[in-house]
Protein backbone atom coordinates (compact mmCIF):
# COMPACT_ATOMS: atom_id res chain seq x y z
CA UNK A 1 138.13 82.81 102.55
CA UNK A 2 139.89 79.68 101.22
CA UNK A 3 139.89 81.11 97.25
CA UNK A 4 142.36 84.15 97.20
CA UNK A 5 141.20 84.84 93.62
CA UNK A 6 137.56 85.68 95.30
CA UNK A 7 139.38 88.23 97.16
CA UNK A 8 139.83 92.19 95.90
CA UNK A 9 141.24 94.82 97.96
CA UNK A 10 138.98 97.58 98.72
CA UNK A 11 141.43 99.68 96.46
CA UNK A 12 140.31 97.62 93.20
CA UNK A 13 136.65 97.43 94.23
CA UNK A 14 136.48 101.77 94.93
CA UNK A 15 138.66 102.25 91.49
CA UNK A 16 136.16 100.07 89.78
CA UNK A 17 133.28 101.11 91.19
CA UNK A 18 134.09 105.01 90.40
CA UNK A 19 135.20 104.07 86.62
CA UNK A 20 131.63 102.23 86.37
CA UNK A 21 129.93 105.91 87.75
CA UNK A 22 132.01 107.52 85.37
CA UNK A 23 131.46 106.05 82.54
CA UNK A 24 127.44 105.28 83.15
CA UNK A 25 127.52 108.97 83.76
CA UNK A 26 128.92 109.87 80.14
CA UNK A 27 126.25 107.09 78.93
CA UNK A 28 123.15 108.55 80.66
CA UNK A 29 123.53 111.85 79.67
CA UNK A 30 124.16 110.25 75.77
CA UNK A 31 120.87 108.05 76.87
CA UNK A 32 118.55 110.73 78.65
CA UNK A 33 117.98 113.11 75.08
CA UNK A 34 114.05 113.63 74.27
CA UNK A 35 112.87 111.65 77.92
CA UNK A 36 110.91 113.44 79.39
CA UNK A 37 112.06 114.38 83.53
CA UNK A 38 109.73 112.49 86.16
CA UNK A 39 108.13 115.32 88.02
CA UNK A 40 108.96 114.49 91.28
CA UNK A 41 112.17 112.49 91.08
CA UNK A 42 115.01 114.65 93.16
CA UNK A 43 118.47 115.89 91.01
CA UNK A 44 120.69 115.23 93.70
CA UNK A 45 122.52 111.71 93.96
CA UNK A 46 121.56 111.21 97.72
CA UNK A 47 118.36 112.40 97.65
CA UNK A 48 117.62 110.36 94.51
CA UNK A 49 118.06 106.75 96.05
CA UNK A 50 116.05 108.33 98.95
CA UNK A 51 112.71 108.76 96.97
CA UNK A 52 113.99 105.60 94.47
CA UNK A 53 113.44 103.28 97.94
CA UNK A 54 109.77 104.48 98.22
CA UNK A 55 108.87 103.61 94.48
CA UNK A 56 108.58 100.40 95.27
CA UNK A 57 105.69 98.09 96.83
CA UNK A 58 108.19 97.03 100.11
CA UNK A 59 108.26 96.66 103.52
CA UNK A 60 110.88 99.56 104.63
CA UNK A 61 110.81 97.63 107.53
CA UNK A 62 112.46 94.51 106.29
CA UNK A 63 115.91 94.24 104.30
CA UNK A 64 114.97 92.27 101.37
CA UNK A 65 117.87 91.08 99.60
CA UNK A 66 116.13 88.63 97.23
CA UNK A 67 115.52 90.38 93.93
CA UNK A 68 117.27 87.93 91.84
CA UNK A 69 113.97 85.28 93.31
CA UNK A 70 110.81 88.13 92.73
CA UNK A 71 111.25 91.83 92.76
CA UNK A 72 108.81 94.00 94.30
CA UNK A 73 106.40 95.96 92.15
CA UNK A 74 107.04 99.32 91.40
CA UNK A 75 103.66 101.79 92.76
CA UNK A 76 103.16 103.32 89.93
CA UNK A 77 102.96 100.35 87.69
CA UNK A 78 100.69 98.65 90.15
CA UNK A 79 98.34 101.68 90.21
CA UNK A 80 98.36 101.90 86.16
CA UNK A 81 97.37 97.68 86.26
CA UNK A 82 94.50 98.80 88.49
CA UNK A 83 93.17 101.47 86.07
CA UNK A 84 93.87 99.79 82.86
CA UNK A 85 92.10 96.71 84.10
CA UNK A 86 89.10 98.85 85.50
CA UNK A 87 88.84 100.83 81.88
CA UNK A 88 89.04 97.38 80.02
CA UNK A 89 86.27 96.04 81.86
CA UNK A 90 84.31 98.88 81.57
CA UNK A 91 84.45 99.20 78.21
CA UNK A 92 84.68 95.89 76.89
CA UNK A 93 82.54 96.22 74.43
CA UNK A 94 84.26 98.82 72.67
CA UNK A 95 87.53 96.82 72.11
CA UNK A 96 87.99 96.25 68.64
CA UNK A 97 90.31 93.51 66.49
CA UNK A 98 92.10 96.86 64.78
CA UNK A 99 92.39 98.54 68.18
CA UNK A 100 94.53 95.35 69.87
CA UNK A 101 96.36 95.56 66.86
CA UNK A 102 97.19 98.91 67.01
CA UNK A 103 98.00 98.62 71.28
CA UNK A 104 100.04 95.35 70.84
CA UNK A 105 102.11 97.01 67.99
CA UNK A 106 102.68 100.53 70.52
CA UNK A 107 103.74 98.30 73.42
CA UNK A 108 105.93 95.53 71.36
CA UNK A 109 107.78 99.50 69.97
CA UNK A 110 108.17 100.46 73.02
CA UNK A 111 109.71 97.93 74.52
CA UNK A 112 111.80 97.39 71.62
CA UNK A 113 113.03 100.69 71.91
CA UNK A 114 114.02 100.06 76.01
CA UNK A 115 115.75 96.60 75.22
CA UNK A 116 117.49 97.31 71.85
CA UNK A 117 115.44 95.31 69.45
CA UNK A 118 112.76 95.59 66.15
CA UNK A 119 109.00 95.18 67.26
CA UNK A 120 108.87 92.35 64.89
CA UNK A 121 111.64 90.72 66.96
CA UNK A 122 109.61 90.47 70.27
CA UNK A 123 107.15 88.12 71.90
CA UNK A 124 105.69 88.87 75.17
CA UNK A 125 105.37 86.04 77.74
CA UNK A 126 104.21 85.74 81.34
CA UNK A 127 107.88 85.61 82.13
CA UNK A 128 111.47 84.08 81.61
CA UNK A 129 110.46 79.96 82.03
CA UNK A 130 107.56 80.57 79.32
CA UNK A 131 110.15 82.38 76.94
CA UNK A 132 112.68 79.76 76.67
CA UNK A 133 109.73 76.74 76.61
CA UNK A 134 109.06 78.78 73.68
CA UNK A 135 112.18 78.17 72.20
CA UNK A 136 112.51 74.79 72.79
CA UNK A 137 109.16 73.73 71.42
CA UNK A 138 109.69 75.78 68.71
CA UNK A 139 113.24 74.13 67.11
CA UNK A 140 112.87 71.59 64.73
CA UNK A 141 115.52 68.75 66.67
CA UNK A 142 115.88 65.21 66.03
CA UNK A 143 116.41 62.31 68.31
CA UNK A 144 120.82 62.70 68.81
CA UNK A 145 120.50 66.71 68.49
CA UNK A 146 122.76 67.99 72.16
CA UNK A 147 121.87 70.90 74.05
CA UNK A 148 124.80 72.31 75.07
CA UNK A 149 124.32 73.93 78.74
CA UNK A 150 125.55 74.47 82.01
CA UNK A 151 124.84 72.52 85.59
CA UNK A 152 123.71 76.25 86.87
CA UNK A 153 121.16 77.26 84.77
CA UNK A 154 117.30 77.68 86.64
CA UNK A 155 115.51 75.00 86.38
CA UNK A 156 112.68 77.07 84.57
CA UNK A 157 115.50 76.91 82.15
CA UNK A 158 116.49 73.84 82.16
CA UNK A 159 113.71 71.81 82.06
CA UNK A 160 111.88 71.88 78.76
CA UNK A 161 114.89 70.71 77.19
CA UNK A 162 114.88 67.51 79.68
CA UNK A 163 111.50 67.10 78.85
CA UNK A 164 112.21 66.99 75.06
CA UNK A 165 115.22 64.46 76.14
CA UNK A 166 112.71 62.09 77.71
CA UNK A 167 110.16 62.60 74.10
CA UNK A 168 112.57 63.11 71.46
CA UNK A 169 115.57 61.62 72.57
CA UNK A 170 117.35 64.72 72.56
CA UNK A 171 120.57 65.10 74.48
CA UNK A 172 121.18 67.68 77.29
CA UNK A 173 125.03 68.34 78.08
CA UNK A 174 125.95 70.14 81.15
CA UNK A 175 129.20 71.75 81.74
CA UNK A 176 130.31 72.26 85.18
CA UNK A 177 131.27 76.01 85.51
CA UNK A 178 133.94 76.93 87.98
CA UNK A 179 132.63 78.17 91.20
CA UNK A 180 134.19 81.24 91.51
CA UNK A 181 134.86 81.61 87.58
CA UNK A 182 138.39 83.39 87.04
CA UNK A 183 137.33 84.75 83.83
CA UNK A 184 135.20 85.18 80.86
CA UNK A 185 137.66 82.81 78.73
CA UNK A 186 137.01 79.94 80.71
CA UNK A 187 133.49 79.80 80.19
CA UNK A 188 134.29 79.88 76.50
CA UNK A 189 136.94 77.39 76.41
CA UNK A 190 134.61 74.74 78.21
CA UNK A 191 132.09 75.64 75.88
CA UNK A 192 134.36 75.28 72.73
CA UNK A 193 136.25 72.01 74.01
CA UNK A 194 132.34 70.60 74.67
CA UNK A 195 130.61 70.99 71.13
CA UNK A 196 130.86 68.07 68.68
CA UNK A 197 129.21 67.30 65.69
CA UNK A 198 126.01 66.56 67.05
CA UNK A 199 125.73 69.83 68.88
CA UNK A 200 122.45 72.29 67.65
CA UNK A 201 122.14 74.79 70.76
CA UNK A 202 124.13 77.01 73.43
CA UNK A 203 122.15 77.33 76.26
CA UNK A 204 123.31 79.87 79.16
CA UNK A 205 122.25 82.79 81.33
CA UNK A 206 122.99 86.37 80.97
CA UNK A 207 123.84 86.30 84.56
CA UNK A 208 123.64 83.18 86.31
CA UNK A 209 120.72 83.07 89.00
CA UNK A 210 123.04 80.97 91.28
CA UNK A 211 126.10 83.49 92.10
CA UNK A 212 125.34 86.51 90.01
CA UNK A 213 128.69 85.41 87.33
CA UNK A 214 128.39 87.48 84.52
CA UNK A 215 128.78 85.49 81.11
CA UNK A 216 130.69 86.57 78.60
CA UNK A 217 127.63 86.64 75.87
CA UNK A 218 129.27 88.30 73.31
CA UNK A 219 131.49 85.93 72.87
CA UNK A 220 129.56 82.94 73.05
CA UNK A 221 126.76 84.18 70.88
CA UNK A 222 130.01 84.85 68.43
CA UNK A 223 131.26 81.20 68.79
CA UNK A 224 128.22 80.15 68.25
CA UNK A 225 127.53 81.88 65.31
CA UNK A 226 130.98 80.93 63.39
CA UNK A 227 129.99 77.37 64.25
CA UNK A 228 126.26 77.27 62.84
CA UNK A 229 124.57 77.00 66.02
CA UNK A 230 121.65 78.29 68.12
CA UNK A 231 122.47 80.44 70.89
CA UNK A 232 119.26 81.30 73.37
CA UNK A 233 120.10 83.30 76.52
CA UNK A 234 118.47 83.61 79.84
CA UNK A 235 118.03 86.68 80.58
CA UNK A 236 115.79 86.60 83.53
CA UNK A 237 118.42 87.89 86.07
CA UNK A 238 119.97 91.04 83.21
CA UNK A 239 117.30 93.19 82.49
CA UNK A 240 116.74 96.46 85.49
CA UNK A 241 120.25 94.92 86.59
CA UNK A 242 122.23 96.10 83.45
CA UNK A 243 122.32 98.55 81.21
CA UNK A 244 122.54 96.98 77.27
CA UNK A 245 121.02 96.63 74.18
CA UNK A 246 119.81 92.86 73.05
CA UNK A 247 121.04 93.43 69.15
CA UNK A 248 124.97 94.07 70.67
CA UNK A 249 124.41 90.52 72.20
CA UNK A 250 124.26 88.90 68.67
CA UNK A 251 122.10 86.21 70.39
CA UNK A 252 119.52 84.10 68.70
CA UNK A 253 117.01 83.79 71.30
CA UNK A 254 116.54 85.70 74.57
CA UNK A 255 114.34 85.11 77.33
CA UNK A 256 113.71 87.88 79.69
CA UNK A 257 110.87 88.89 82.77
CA UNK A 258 109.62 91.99 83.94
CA UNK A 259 108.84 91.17 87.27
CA UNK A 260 112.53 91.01 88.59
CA UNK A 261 114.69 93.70 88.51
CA UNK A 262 112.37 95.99 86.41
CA UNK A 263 109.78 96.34 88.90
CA UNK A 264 106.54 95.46 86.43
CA UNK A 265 104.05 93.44 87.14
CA UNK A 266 104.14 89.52 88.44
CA UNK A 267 103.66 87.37 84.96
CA UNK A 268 105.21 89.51 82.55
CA UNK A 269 108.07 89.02 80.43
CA UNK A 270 109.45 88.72 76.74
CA UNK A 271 111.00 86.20 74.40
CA UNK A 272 113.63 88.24 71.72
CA UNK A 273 113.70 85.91 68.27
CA UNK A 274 116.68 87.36 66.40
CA UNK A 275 114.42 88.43 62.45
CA UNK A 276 116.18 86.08 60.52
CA UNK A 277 115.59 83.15 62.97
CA UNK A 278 111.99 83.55 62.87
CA UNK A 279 111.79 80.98 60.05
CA UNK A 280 113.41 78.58 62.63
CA UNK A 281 110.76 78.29 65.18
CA UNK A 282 106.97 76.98 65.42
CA UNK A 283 104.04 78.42 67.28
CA UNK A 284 103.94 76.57 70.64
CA UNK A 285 99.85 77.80 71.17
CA UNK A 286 99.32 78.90 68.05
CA UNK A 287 95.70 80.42 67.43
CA UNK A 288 93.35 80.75 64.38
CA UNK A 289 95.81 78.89 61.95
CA UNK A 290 94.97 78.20 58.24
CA UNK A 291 93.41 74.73 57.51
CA UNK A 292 95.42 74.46 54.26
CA UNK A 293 98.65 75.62 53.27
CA UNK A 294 100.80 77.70 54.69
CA UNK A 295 99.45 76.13 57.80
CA UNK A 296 102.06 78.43 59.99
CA UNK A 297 100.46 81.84 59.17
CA UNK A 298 98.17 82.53 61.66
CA UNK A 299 94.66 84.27 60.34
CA UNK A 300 91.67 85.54 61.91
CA UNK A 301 92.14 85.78 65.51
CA UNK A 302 91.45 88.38 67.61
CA UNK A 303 94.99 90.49 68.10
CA UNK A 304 96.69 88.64 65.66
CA UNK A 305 96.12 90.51 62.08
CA UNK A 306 98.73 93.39 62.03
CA UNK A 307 100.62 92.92 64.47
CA UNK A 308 104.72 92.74 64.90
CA UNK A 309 105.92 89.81 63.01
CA UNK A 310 107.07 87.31 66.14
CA UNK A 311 103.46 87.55 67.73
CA UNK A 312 101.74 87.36 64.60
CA UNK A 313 103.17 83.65 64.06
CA UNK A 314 103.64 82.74 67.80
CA UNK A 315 101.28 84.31 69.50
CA UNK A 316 100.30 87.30 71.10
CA UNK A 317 99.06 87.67 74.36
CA UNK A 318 98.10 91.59 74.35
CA UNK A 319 94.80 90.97 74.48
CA UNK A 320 94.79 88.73 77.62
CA UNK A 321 97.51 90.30 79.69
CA UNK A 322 97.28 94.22 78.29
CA UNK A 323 96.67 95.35 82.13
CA UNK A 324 99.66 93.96 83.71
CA UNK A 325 102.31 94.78 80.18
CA UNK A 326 100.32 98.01 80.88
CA UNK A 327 102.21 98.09 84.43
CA UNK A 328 105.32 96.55 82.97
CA UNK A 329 105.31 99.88 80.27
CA UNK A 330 105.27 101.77 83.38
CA UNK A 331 108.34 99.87 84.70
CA UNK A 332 110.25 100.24 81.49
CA UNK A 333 109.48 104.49 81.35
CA UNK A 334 110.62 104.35 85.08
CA UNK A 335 114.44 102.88 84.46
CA UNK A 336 114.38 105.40 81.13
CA UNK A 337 113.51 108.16 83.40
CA UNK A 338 116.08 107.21 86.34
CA UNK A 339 118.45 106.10 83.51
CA UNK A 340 119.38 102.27 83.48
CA UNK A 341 123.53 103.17 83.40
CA UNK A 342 122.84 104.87 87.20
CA UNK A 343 120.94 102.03 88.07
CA UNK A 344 123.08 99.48 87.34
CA UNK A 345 126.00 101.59 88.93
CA UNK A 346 123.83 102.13 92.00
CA UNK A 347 123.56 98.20 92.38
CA UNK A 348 127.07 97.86 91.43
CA UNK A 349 128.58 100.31 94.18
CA UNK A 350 126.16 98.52 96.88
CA UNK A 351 127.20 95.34 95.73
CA UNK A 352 130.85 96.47 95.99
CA UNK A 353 130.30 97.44 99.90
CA UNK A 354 128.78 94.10 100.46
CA UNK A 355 131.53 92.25 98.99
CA UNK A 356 134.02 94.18 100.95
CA UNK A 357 131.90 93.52 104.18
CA UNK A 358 131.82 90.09 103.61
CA UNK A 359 135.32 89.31 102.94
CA UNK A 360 135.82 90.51 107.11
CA UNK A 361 134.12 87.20 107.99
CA UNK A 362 136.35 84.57 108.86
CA UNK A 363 135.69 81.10 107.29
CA UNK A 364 133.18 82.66 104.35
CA UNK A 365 133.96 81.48 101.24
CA UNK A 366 132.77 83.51 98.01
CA UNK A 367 131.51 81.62 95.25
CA UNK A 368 130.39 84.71 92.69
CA UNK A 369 133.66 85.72 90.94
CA UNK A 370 136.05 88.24 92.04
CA UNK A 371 136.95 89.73 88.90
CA UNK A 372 135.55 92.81 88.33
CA UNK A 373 133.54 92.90 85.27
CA UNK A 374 132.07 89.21 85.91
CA UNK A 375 129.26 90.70 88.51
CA UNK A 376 126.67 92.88 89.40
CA UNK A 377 124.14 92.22 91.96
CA UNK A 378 124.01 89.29 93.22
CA UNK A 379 126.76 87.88 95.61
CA UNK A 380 126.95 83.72 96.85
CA UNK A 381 128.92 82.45 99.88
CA UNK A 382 129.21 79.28 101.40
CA UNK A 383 129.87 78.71 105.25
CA UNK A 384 131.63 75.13 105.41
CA UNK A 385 130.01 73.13 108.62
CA UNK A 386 126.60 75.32 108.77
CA UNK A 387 123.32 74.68 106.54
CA UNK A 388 122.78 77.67 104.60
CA UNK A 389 118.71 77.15 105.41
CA UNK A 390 119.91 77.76 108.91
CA UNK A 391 121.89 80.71 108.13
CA UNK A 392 118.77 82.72 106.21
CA UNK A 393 116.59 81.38 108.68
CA UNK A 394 118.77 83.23 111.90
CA UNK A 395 118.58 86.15 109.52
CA UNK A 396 114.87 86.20 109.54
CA UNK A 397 114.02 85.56 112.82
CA UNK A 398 116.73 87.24 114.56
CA UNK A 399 117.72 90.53 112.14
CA UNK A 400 114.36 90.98 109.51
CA UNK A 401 116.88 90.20 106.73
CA UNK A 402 115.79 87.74 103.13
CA UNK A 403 118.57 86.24 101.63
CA UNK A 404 117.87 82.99 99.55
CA UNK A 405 119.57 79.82 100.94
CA UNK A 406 120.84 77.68 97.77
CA UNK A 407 121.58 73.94 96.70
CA UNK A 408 125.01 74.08 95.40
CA UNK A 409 127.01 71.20 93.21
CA UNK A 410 129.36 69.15 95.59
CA UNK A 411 128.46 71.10 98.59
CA UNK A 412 125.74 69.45 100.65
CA UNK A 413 125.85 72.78 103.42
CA UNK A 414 124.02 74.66 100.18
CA UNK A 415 124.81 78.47 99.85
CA UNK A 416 123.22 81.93 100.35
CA UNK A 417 122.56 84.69 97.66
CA UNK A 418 122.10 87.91 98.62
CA UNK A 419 120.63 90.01 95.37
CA UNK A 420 120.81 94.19 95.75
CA UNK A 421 119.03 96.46 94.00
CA UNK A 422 119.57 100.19 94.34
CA UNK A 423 116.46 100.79 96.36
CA UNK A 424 118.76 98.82 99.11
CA UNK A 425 120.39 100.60 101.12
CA UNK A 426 124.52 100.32 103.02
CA UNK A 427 122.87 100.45 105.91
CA UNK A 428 120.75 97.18 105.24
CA UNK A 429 124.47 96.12 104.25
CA UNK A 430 125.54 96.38 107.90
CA UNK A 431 122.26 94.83 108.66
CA UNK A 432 123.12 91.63 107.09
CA UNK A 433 126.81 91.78 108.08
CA UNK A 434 126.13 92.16 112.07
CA UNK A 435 123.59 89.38 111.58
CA UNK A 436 125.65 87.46 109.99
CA UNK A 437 128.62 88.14 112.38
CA UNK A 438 125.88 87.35 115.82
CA UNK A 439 124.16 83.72 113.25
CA UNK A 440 127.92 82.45 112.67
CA UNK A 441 129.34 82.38 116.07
């Protein structure tokens, strides 16, 4: 590799990968009190991962290493989005206004339990995109008004704030990020030296989609703060990949789906408005709305009366999707159950052996950071001289491994994203290596 700060000895990956078991050890068994044990999940370590790679909806067959683009559903949460949607529709008639009410207010507690939020502070979506359209809808902006924002954010992401440039004349600033970042400061310093006067919102990922670089939210969610200004998160790639809590963030707005990483079901997902921000926003579909003032409380409409405060005013979408957030729930009780800190360690440590297994191959250059602490789960390379479509394609064809092949900034060759979760396998690692090593020659 051409970047020697991509580069970490296997020394500094092992020592970093056995301080993150440690210490997501010490927080599971803090995390595990009052859960009740999944009957027929296995105590041992191996063993564990063993029965974890059969929970799943997957082709055993196949090395999928494209979580980061759609996860596979978890079994169990597909069976429960069977039954709930065969008991709805048998008894139909029996749903009640009080009886949504009292579901969508169980669910939105439950969830905000998982994710580290108030009820009041959630809105379920159909996923990540639909979240931060939310948001963007919502904000009262004025022709002038920048979005602050990176060139590597989805374009789910991206998007409804280009769309409000071309109808309200907003602005849309992109920062180049550096491809692999050295650490968390830069992405704050190119933040801070960006923002001017006319700046309103900080728009960035969790963990960006494109190489997996862990952003220092914390910090920015800080800055933001001190300088009056919005901060909304994408957090489509974070959630069943880390283990956190939404109100140590200190974001405004977060945007999250439960069809990646968490293993729900497909169109599923959340939008997190911070309590006091609630003020801030409109209803994008708002439903059953007062004809005189105040025209933002939303009235009679079914699912609506007393329910948690964000999908009282912008909408709540129990009542259409309850089946699949049913599956979702399932999702959620499955990571509590496995415990999220040996999850994310899981992915970590298999991420770790990739890394180290891709740093063998000559002329590979890694573009996800090689600090440890600014990744996860999802690793990016770039081959100069050989089309990353043509590099996922051998893959396929020759060795039954997904990867993603990637546009990348400045690089017309595009890159490849490999995403593990910790129903993967190191053997699948070596999978993708000795393709790799036979595609490359």
């Amino acid at each position: 590799m051409n970047d020697s700060t991509a580069r970490l000895t296997r020394r500094d990956l092992l020592a970093t990968s056995l301080m993150t078991s440690l210490g997501a050890a010490a927080l599971g068994a803090a995390s595990s009190a009052g859960a009740q044990p999944i009957g027929s999940m296995p105590s041992t370590t191996k063993e564990l991962w063993q029965w974890f790679r059969t929970q799943p909806v997957l082709d055993l067959q196949r090395t999928y290493l494209d979580v980061a683009g759609a996860g596979p559903t978890l079994r169990a949460a597909m069976a429960t989005e069977y039954r709930v949607r065969d008991s709805q529709s048998l008894n139909i008639a029996a749903f009640a206004d009080g009886q949504w009410s009292a579901e969508t207010t169980r669910i939105a507690t439950a969830f905000g339990g998982f994710i580290g939020c108030d009820a009041d502070e959630i809105m379920f979506t159909r996923g990540t995109g639909e979240a931060i359209a939310t948001v963007a809808n919502g904000l009262d902006l004025n022709a002038g008004d920048e979005i602050l924002t990176t060139t590597r954010e989805h374009p789910a992401t991206l998007s409804p704030w280009l769309l409000l440039a071309r109808r309200r004349g907003i602005v849309v600033k992109q920062i180049d990020l550096p491809a692999p970042m050295e650490g968390p400061e830069q992405a704050l310093g190119l933040f801070a030296g960006a923002v001017t006067d006319r700046t309103r919102v900080l728009l960035f990922s969790h963990v960006q989609y494109a190489d997996g670089t862990l952003m220092p939210v914390q910090d920015l969610c800080q800055f933001a703060r001190q300088r009056n200004l919005i901060s909304v998160v994408d957090g489509a790639q974070a959630l069943g990949m880390l283990d956190f809590q939404l109100r140590d963030l200190g974001c405004d707005f977060y945007g999250t789906s439960f069809h990646k990483w968490l293993g729900g079901s497909n169109g599923t997902g959340m939008l997190y408005v911070r309590r006091d921000m609630l003020d801030r926003i409109w209803p994008s579909q708002p439903r059953g709305i007062d004809a005189s003032p105040p025209v933002i409380t939303p009235t009679q409409s079914k699912g609506h009366m007393g329910v948690p405060a964000a999908l009282h005013k912008l909408g709540n979408i129990v009542p259409l999707t309850w089946p699949s957030l049913r599956g979702a729930e399932v999702a959620l009780d499955f990571h509590r159950q496995v415990l999220r800190s040996r999850i994310e360690a899981r992915i970590r440590e298999l991420t770790i052996y990739a890394r180290l297994r891709l740093q063998q191959l000559p002329g590979l250059d890694l573009l996800t950071p090689g600090r440890p602490g600014l990744w996860a789960g999802i690793l990016s390379f770039h081959v100069p001289g050989r089309q990353a479509s043509d590099i996922t394609l051998g893959l396929v064809r020759g060795h039954r491994v997904f990867a993603r092949d990637m546009q990348w900034p400045g690089k017309s060759e595009g890159a490849v994203r490999i995403s593990l979760h910790a129903f993967n396998t190191h053997d699948e690692v070596d999978r993708l290596f000795n393709g790799l090593q036979q595609v490359l020659r």
